[in-house]
PDB file of N, CA and C in Angstrom:
ATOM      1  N   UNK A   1       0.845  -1.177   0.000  1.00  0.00           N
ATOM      2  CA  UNK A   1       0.000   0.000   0.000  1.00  0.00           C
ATOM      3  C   UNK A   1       0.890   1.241   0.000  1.00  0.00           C
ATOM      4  N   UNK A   2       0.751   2.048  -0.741  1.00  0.00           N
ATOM      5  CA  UNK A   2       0.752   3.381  -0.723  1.00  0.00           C
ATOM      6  C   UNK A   2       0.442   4.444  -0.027  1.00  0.00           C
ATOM      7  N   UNK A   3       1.595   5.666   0.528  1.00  0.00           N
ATOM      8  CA  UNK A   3       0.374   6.252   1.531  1.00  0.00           C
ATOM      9  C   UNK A   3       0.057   7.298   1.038  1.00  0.00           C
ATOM     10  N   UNK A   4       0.085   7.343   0.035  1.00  0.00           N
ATOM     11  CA  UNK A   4      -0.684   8.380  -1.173  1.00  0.00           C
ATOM     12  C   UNK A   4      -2.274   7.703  -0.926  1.00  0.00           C
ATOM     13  N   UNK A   5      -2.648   6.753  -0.991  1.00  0.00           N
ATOM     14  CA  UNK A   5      -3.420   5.895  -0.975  1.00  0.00           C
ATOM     15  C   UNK A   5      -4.560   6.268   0.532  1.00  0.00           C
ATOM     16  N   UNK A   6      -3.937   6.283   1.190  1.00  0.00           N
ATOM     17  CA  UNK A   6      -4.949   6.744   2.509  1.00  0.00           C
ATOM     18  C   UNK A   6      -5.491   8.249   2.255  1.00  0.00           C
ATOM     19  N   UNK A   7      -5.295   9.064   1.174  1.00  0.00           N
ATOM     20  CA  UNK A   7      -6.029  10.043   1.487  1.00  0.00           C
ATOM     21  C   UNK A   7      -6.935  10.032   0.057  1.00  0.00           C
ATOM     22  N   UNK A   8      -8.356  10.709   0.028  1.00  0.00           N
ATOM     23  CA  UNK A   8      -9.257  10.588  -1.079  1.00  0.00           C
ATOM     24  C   UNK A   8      -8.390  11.671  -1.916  1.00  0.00           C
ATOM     25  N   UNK A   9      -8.871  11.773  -3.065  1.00  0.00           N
ATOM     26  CA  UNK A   9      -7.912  12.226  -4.185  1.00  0.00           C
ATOM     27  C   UNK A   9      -8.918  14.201  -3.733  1.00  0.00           C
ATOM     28  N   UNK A  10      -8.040  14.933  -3.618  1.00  0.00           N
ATOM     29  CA  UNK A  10      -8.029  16.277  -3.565  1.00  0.00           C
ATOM     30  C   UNK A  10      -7.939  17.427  -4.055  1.00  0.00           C
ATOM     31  N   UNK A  11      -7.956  18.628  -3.752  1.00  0.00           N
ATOM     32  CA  UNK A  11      -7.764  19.601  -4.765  1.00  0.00           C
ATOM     33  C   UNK A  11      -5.866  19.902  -3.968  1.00  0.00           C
ATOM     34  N   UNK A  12      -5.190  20.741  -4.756  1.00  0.00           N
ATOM     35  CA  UNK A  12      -3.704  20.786  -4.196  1.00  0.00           C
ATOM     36  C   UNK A  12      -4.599  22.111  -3.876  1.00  0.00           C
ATOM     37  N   UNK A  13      -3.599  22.775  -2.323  1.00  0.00           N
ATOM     38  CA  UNK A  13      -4.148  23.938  -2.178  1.00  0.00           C
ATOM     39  C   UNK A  13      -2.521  24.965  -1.723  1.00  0.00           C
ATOM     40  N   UNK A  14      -2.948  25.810  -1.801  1.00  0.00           N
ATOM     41  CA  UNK A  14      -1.701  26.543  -2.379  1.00  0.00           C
ATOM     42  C   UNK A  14      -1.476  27.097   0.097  1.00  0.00           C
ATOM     43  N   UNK A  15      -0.436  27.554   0.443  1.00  0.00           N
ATOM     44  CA  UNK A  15      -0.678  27.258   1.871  1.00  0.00           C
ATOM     45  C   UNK A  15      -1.260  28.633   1.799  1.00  0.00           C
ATOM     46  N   UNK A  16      -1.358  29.545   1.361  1.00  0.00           N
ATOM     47  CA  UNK A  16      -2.554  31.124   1.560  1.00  0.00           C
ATOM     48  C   UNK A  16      -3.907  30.086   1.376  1.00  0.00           C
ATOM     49  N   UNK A  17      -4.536  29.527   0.535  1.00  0.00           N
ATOM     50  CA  UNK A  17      -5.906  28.927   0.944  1.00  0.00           C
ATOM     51  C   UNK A  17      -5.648  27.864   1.932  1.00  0.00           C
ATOM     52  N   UNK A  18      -5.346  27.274   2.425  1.00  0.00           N
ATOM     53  CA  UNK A  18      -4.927  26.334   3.879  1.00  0.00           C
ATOM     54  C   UNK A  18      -5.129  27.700   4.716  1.00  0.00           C
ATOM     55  N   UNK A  19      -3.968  28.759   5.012  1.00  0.00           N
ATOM     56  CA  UNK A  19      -4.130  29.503   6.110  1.00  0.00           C
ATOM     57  C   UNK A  19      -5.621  29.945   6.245  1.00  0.00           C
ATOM     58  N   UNK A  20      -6.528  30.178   4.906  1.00  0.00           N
ATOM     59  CA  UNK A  20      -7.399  31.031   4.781  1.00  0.00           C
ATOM     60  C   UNK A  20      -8.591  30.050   5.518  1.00  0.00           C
ATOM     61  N   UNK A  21      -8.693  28.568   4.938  1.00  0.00           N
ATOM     62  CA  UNK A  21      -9.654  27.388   5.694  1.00  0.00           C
ATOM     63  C   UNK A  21      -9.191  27.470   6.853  1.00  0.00           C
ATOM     64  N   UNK A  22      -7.867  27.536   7.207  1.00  0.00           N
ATOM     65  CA  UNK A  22      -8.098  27.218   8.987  1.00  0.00           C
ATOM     66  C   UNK A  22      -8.429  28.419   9.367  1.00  0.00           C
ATOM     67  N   UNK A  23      -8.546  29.847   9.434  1.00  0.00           N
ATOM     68  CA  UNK A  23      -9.073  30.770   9.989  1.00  0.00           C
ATOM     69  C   UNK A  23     -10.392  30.630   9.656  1.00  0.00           C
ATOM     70  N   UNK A  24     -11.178  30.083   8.608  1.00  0.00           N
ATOM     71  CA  UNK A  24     -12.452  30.218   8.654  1.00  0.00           C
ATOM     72  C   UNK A  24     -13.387  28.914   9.412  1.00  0.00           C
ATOM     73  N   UNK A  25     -12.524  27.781   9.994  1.00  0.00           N
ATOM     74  CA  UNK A  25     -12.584  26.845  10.525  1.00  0.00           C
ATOM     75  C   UNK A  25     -12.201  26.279  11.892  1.00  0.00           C
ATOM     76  N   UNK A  26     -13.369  25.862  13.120  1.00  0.00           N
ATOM     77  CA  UNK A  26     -12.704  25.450  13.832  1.00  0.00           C
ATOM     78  C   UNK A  26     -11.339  24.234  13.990  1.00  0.00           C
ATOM     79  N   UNK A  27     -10.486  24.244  14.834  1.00  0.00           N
ATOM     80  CA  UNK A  27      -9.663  23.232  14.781  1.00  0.00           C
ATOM     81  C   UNK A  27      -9.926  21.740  14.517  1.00  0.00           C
ATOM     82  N   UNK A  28     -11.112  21.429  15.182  1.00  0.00           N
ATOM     83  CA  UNK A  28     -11.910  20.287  15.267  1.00  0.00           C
ATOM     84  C   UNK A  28     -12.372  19.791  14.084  1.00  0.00           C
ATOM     85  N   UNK A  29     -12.281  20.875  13.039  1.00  0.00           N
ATOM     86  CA  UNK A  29     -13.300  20.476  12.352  1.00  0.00           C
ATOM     87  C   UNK A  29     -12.079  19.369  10.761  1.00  0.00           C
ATOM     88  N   UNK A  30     -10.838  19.914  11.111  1.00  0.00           N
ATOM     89  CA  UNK A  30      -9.478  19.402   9.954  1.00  0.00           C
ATOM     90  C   UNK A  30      -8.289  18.840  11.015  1.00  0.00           C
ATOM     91  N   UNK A  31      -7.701  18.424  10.419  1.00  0.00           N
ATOM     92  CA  UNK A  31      -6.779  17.720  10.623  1.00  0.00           C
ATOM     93  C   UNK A  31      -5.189  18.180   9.652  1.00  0.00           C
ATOM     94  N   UNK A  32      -4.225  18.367  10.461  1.00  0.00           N
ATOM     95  CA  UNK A  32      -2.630  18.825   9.767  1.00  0.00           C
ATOM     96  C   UNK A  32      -1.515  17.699  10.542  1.00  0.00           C
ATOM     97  N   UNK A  33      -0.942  17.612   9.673  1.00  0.00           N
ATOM     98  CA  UNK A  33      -0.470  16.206   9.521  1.00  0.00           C
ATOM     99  C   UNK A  33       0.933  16.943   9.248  1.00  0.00           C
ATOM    100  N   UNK A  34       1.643  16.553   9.887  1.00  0.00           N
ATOM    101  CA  UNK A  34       3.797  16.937   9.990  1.00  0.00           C
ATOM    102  C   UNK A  34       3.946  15.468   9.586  1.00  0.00           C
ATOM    103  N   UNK A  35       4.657  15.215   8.578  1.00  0.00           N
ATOM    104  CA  UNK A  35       5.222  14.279   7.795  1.00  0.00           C
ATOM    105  C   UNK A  35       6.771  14.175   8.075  1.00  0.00           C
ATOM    106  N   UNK A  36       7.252  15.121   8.346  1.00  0.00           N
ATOM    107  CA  UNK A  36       8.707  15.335   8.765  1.00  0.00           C
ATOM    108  C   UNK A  36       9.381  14.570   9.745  1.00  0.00           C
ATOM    109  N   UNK A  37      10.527  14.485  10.255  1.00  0.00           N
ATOM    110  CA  UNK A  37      10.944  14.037  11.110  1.00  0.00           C
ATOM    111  C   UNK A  37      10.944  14.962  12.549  1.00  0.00           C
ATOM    112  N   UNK A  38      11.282  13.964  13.451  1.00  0.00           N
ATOM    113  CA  UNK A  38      10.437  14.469  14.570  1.00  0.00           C
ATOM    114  C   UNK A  38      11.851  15.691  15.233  1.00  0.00           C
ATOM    115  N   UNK A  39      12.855  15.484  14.775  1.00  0.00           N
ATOM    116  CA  UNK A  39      13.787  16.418  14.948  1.00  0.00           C
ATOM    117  C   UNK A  39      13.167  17.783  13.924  1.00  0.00           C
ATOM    118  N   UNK A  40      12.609  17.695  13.220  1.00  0.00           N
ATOM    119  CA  UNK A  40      12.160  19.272  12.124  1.00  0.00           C
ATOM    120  C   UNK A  40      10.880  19.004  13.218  1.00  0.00           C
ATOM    121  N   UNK A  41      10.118  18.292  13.357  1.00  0.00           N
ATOM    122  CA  UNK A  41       9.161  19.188  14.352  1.00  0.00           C
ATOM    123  C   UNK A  41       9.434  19.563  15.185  1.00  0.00           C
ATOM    124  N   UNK A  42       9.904  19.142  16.226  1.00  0.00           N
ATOM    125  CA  UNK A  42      10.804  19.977  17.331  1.00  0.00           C
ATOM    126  C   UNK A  42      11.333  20.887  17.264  1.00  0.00           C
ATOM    127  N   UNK A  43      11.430  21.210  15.991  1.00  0.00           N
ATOM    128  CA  UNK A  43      12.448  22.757  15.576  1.00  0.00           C
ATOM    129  C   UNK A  43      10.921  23.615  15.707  1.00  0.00           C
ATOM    130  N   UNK A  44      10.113  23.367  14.892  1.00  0.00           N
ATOM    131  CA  UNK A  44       9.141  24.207  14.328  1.00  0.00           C
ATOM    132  C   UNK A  44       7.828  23.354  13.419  1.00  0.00           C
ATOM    133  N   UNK A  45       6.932  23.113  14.268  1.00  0.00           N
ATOM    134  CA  UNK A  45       5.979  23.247  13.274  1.00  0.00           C
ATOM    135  C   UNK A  45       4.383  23.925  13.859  1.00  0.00           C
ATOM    136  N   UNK A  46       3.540  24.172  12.897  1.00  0.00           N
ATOM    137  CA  UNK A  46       2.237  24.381  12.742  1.00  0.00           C
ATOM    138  C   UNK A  46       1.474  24.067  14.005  1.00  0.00           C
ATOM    139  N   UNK A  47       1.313  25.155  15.062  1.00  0.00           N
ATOM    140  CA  UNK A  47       0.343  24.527  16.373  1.00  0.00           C
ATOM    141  C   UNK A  47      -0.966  23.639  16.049  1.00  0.00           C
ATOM    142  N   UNK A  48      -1.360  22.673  16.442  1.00  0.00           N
ATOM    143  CA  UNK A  48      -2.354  21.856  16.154  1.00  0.00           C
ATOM    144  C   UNK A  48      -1.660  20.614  15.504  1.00  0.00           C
ATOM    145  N   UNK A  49      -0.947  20.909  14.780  1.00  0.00           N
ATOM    146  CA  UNK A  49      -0.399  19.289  14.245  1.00  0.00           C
ATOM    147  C   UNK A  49       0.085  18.414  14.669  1.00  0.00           C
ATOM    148  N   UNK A  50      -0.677  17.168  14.000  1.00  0.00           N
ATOM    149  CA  UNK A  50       0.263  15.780  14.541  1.00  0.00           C
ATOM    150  C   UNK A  50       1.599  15.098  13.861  1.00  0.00           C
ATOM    151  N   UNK A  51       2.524  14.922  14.611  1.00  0.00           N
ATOM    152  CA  UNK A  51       3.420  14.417  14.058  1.00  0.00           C
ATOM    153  C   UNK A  51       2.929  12.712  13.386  1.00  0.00           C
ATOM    154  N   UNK A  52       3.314  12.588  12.532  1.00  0.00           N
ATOM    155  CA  UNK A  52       3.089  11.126  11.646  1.00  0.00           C
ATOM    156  C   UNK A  52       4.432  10.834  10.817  1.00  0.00           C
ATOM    157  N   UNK A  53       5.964  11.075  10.538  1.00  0.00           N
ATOM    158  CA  UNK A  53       6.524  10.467   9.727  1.00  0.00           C
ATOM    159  C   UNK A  53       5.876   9.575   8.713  1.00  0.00           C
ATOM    160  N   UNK A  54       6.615  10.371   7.356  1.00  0.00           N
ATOM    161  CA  UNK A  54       5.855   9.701   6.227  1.00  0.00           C
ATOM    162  C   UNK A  54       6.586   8.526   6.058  1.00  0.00           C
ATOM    163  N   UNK A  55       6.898   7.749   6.851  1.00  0.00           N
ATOM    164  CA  UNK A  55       7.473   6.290   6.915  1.00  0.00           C
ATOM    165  C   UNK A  55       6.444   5.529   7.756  1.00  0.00           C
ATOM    166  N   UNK A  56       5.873   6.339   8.444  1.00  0.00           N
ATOM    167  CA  UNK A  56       5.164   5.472   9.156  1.00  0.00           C
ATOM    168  C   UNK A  56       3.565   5.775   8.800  1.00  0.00           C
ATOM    169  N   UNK A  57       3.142   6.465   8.064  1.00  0.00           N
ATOM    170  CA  UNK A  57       2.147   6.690   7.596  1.00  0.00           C
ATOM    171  C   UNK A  57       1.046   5.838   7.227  1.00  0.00           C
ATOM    172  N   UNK A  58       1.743   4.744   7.154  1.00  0.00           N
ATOM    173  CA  UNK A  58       0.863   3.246   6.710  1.00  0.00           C
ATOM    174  C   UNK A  58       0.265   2.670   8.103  1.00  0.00           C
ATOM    175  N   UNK A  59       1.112   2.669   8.792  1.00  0.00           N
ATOM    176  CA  UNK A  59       1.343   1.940   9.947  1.00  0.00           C
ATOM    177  C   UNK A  59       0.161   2.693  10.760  1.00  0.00           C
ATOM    178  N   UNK A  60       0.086   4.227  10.930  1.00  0.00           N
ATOM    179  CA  UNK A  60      -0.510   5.151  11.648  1.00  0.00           C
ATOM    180  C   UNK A  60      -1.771   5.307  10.851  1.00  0.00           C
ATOM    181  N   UNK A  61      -2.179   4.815   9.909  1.00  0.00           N
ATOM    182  CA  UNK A  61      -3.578   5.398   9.717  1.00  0.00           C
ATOM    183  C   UNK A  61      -4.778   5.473  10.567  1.00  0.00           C
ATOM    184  N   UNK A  62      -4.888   4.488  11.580  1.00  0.00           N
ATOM    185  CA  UNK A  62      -6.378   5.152  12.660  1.00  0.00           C
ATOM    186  C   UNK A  62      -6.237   5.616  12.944  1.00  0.00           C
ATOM    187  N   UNK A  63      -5.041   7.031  13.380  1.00  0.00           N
ATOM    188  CA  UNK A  63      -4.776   8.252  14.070  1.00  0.00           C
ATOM    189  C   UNK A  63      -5.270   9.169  13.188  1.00  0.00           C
ATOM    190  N   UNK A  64      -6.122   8.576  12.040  1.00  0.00           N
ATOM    191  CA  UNK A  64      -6.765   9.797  10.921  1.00  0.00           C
ATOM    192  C   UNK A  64      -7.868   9.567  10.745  1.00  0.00           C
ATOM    193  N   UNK A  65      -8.972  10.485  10.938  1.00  0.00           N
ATOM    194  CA  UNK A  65     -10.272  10.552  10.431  1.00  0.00           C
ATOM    195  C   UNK A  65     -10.446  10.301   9.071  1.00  0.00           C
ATOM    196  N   UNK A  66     -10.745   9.320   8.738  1.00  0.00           N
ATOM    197  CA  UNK A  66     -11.110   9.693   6.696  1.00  0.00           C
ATOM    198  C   UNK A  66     -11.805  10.953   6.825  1.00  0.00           C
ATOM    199  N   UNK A  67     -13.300  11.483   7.719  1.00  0.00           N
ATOM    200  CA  UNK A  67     -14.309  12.692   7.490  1.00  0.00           C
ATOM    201  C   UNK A  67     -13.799  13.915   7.319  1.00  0.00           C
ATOM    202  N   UNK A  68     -12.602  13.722   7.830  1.00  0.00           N
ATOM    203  CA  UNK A  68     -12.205  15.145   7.953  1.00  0.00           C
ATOM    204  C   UNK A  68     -11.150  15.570   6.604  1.00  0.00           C
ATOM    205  N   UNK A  69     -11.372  17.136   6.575  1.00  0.00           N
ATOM    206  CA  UNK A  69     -10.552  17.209   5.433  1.00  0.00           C
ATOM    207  C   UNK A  69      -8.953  17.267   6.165  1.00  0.00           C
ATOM    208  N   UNK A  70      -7.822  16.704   5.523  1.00  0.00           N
ATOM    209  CA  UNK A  70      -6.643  16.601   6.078  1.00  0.00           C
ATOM    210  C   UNK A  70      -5.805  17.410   5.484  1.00  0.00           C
ATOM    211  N   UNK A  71      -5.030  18.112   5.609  1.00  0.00           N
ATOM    212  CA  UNK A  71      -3.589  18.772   5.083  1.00  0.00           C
ATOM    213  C   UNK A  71      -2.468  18.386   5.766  1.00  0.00           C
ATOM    214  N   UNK A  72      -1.499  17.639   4.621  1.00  0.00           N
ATOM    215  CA  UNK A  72      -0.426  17.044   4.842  1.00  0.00           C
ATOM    216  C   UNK A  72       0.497  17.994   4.319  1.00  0.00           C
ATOM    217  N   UNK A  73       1.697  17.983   5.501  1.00  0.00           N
ATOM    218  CA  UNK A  73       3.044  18.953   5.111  1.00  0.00           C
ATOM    219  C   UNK A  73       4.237  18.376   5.196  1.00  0.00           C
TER     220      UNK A  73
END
């Protein structure tokens, strides 16, 4: 499996429309996903996000709502 594969096929969104959905959106309502290693999150990332390494992405999928819309970084 692919972990291209765990998410439904999407529109690409440029991160000004991301910033623009999460201000018009509660937190609850999406999901942001740090793909990085957990040393670059520790540096810096996006309040609200979960760390997931895109190595382990397969492994971690019930830590993801399919309902929700997701943005992966």
């Amino acid at each position: 499996m692919n972990w291209k594969s765990l998410f439904s096929p999407g529109a690409n969104m440029s991160p000004e429309a991301v910033k623009s959905f999460m201000a018009e959106h509660n937190p609850d309502e999406y999901q942001l996903v740090d793909v990085r290693q957990p040393k670059e999150y520790g540096k810096e990332h996006i309040p609200g996000s979960m760390l997931i390494p895109v190595k382990e992405l397969i492994d971690r999928k019930d830590e993801l709502d399919p309902a929700k819309p997701t943005f992966v970084y």
